[in-house]
Protein backbone atom coordinates (compact mmCIF):
# COMPACT_ATOMS: atom_id res chain seq x y z
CA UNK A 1 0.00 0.00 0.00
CA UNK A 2 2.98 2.67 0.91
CA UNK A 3 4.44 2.17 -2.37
CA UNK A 4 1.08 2.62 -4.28
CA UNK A 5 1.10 5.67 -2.63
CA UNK A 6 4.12 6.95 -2.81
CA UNK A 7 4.60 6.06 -6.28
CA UNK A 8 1.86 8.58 -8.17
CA UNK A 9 2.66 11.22 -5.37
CA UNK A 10 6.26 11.26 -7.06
CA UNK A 11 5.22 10.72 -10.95
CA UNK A 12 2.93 13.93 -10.11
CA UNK A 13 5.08 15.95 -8.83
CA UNK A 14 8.17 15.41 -10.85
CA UNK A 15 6.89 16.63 -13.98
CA UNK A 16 5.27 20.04 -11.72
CA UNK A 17 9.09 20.48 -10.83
CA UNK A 18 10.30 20.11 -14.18
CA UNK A 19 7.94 22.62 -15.50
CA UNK A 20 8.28 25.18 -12.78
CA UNK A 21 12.20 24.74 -13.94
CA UNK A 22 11.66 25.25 -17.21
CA UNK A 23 9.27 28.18 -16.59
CA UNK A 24 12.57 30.14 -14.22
CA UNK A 25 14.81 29.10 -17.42
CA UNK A 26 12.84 30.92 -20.01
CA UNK A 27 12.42 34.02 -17.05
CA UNK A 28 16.45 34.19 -16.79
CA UNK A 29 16.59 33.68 -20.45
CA UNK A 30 14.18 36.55 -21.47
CA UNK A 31 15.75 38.73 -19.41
CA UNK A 32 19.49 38.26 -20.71
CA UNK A 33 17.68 38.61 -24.31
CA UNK A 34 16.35 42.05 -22.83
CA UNK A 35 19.81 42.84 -21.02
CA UNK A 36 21.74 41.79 -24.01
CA UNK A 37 19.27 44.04 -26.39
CA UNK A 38 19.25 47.11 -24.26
CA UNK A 39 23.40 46.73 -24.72
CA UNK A 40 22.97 46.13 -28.42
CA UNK A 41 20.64 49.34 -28.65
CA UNK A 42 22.96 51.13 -26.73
């Protein structure tokens, strides 16, 4: 029974971290493409 669950408490919330990752990647990336434009402008 643990493992049962255990098992989809895990499966659910990998894929919510790997999102939420992905989400602060395109953040930090969008702002060095702003950064790095500003600079170019400039």
């Amino acid at each position: 029974m643990p493992r049962d669950t255990t098992n989809p408490v895990t499966e659910y919330r990998e894929p919510a971290v790997e999102s939420e990752r992905g989400a602060l990647v395109a953040v930090l990336l969008m702002v060095i493409l702003g950064v790095a434009g500003i600079f170019a402008v400039s």
